[in-house]
N, C-alpha and C. Protein backbone atom coordinates (compact mmCIF):
# COMPACT_ATOMS: atom_id res chain seq x y z
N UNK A 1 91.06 95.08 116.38
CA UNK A 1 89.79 94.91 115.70
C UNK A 1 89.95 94.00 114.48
N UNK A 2 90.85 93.86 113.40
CA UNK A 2 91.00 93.23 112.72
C UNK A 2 91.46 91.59 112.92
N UNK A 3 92.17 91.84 113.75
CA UNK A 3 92.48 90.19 114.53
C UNK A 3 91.24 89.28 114.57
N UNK A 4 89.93 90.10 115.45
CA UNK A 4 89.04 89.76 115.80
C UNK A 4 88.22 89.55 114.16
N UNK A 5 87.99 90.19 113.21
CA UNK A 5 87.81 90.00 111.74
C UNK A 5 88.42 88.62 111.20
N UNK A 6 90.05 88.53 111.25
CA UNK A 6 90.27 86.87 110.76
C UNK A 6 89.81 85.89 111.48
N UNK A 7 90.29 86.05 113.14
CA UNK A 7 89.85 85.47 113.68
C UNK A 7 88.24 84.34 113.42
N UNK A 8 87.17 85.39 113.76
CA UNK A 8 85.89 84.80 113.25
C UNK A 8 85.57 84.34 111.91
N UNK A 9 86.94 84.50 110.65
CA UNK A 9 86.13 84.21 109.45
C UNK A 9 87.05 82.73 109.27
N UNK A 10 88.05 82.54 110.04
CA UNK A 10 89.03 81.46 110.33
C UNK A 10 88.00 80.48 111.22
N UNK A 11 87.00 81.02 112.45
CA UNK A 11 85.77 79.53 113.06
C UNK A 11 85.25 79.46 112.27
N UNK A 12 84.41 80.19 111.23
CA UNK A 12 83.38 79.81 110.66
C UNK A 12 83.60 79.31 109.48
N UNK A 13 84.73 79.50 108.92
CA UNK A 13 85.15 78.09 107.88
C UNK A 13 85.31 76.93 108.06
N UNK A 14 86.66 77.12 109.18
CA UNK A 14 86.67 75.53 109.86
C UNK A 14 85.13 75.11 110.55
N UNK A 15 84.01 75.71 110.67
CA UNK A 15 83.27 75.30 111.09
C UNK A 15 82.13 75.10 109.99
N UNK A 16 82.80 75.14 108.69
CA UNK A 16 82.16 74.51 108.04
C UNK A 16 80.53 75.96 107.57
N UNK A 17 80.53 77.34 107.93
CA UNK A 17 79.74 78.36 107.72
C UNK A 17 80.35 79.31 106.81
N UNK A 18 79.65 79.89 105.51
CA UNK A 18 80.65 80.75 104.83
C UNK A 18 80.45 81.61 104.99
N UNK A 19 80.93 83.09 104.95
CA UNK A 19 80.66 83.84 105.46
C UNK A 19 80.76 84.98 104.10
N UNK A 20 80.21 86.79 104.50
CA UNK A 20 80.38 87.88 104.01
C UNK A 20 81.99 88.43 103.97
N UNK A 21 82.74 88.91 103.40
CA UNK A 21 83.36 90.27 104.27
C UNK A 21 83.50 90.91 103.27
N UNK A 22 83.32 92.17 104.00
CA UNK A 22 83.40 93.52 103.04
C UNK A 22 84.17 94.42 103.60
N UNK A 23 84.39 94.61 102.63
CA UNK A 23 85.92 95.49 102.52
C UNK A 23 86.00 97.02 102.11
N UNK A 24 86.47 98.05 102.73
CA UNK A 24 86.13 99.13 101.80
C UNK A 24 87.60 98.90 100.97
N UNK A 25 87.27 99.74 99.96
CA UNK A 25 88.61 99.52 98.85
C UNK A 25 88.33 100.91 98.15
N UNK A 26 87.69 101.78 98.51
CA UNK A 26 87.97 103.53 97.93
C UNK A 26 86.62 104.08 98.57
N UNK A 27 87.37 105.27 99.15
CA UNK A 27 86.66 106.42 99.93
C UNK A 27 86.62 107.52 99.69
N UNK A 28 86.28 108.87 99.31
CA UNK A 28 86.01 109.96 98.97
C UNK A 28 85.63 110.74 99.52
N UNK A 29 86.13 111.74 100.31
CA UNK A 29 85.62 113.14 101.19
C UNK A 29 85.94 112.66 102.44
N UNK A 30 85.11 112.84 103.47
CA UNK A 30 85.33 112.53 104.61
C UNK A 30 84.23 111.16 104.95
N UNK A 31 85.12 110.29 105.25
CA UNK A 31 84.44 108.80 105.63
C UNK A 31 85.07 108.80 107.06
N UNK A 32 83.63 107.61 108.00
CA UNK A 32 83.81 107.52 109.43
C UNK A 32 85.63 105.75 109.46
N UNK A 33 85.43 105.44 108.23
CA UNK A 33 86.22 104.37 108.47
C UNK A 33 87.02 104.86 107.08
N UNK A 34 88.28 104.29 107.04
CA UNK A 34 89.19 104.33 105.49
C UNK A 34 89.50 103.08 104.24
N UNK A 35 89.93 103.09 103.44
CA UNK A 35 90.41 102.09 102.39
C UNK A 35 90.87 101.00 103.39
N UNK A 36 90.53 99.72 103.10
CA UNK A 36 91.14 98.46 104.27
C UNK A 36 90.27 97.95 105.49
N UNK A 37 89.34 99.05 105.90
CA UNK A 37 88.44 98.34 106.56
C UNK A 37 87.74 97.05 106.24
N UNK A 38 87.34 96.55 107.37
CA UNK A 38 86.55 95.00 106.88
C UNK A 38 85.76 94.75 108.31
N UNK A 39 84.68 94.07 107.92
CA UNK A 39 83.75 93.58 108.27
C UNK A 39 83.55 92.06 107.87
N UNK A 40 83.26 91.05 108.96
CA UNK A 40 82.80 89.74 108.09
C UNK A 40 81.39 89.92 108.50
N UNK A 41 80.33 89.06 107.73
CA UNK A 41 79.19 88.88 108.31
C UNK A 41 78.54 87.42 107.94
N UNK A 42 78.01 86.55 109.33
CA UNK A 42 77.34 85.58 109.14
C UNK A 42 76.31 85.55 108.07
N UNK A 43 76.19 83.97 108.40
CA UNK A 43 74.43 83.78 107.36
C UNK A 43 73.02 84.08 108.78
N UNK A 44 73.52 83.69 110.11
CA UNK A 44 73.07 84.25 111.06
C UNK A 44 72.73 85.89 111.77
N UNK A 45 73.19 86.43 110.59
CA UNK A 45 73.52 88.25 110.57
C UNK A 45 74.06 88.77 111.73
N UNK A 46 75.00 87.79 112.71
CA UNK A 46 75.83 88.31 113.33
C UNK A 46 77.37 88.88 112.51
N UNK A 47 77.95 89.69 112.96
CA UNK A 47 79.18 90.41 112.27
C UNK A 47 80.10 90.86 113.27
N UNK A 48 81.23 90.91 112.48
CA UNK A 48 82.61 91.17 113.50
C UNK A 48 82.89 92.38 112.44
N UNK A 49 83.41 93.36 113.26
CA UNK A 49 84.64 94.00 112.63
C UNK A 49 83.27 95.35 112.08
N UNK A 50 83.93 96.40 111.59
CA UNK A 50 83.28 97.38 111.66
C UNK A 50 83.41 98.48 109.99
N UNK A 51 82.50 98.62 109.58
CA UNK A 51 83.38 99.63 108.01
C UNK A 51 82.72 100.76 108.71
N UNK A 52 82.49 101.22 109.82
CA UNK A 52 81.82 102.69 110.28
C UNK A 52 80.32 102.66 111.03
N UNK A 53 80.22 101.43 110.59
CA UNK A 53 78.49 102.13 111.62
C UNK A 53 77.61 102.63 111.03
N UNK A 54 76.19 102.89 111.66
CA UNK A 54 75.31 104.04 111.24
C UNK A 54 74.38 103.09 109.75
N UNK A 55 74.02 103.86 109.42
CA UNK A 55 72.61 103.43 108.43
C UNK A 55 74.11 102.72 106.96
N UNK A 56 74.97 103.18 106.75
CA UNK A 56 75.74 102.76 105.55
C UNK A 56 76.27 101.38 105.86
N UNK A 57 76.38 101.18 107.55
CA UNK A 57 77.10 99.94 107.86
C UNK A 57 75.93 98.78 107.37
N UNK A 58 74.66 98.89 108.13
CA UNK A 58 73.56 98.51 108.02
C UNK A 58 72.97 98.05 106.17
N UNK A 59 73.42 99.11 105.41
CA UNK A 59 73.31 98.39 104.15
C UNK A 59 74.40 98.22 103.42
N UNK A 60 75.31 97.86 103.68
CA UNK A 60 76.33 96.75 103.66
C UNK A 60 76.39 95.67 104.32
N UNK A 61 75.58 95.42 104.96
CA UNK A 61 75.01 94.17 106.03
C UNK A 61 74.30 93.35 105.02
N UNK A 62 72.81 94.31 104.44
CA UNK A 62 71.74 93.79 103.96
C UNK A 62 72.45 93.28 102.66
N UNK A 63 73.14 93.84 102.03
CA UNK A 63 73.95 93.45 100.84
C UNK A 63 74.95 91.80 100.90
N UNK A 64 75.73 92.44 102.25
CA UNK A 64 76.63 90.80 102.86
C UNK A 64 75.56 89.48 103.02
N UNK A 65 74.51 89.70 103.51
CA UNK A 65 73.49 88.95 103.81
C UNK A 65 72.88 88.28 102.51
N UNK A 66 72.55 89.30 101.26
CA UNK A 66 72.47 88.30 99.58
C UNK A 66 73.85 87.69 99.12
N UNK A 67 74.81 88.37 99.17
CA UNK A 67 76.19 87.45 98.73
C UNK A 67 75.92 86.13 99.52
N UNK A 68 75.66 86.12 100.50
CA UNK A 68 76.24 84.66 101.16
C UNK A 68 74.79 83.70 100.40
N UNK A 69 73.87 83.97 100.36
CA UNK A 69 73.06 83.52 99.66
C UNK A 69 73.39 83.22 98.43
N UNK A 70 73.52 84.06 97.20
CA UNK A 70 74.24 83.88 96.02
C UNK A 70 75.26 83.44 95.59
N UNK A 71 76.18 84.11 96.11
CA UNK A 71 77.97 83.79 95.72
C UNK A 71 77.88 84.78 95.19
N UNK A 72 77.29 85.63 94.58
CA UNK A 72 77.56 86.98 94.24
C UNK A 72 78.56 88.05 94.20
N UNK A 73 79.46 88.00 94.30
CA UNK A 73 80.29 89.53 95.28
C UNK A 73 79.61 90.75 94.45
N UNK A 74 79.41 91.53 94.92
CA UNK A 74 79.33 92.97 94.45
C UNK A 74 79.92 94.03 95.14
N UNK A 75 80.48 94.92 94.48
CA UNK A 75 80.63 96.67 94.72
C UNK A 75 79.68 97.57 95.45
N UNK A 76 79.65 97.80 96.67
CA UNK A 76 78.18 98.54 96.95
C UNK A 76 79.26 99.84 97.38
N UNK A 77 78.23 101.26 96.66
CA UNK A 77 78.99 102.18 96.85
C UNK A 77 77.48 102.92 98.17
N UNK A 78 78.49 103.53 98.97
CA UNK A 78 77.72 103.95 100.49
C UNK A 78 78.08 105.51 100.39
N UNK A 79 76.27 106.14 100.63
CA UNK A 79 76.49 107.78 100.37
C UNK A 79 76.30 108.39 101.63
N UNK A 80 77.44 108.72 101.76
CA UNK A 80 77.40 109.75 103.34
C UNK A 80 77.23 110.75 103.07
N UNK A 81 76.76 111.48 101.93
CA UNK A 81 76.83 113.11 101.73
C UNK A 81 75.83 113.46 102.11
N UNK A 82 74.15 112.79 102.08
CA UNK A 82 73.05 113.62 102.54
C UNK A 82 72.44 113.00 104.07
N UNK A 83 72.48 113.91 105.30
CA UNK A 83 71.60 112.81 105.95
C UNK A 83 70.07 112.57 105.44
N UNK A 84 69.60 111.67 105.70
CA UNK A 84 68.03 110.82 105.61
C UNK A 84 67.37 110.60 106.93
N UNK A 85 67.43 109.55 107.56
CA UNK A 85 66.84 108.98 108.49
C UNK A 85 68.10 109.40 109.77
N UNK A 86 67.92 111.22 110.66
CA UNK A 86 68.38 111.31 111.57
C UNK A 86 69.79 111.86 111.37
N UNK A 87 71.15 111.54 112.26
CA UNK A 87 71.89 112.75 111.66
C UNK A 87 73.49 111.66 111.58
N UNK A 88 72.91 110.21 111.40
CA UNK A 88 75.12 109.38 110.98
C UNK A 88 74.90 109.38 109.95
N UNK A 89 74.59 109.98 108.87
CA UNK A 89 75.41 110.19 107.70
C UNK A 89 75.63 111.51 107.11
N UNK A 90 76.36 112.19 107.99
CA UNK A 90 76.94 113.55 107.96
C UNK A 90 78.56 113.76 107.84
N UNK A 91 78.80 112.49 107.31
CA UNK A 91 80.55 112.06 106.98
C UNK A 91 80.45 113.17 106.09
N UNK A 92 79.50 113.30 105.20
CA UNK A 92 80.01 113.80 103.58
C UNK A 92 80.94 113.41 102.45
N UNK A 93 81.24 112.04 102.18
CA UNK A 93 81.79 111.25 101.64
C UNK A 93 81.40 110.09 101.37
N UNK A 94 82.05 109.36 100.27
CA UNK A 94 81.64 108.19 99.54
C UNK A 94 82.50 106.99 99.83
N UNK A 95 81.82 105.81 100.06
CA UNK A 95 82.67 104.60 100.46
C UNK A 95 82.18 104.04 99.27
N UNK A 96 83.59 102.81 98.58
CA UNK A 96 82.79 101.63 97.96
C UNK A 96 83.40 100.76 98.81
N UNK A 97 82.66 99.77 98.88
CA UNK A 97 82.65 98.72 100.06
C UNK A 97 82.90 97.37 98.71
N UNK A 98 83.81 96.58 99.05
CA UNK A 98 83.67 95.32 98.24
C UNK A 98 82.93 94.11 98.96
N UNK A 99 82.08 93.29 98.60
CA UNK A 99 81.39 92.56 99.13
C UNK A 99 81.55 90.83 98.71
N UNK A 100 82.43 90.02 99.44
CA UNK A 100 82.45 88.51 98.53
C UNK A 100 82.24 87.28 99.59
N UNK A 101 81.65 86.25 99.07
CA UNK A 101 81.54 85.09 99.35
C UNK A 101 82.58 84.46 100.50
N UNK A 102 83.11 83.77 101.30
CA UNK A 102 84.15 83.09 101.54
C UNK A 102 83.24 81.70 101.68
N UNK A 103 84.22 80.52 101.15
CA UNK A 103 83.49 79.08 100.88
C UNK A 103 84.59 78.57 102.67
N UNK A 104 83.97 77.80 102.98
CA UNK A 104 84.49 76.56 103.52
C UNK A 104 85.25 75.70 102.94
């Protein structure tokens, strides 16, 4: 899975597209993914690679999606402790996800 992560962030430079990736870098309680996960994500909102899925993956998407716009990086911290909308976020634990730019 991670192969497939450099892999795609290695075309879309040489291809001249910059991309998202986010990273978790600290987890707390029980998380569906651990510290080191990564995700890249297009300006096309296609994405490789996985930080868990479910409604937390999804806004770490929406977040990857303003960095590449901005240059921004930010910290987005992801709350699995309550479910909301249905029953994947029943991890009961806290991800922070790092979120940065990659240039061409």
């Amino acid at each position: 899975m991670m192969n497939e992560v450099y892999e795609e962030i290695e075309r879309s430079l040489k291809g001249g597209v910059p991309v998202a990736l986010a990273t978790i870098s600290e987890t707390r309680g029980s998380t569906p993914r651990k510290t080191g996960a990564r995700m890249v994500v297009k300006p096309d909102g296609s994405f490789f690679g996985t930080i868990g899925g479910g409604c937390g993956e999804a806004e770490v998407w929406a977040e990857a999606k303003e960095v590449i716009e901005t240059g921004v990086p930010r910290l987005v911290t992801v709350d699995l402790t309550n479910p909301m909308d249905g029953e994947d976020k029943i991890c009961g634990g806290l991800m922070d996800v790092w979120v940065e730019r990659l240039n061409p």
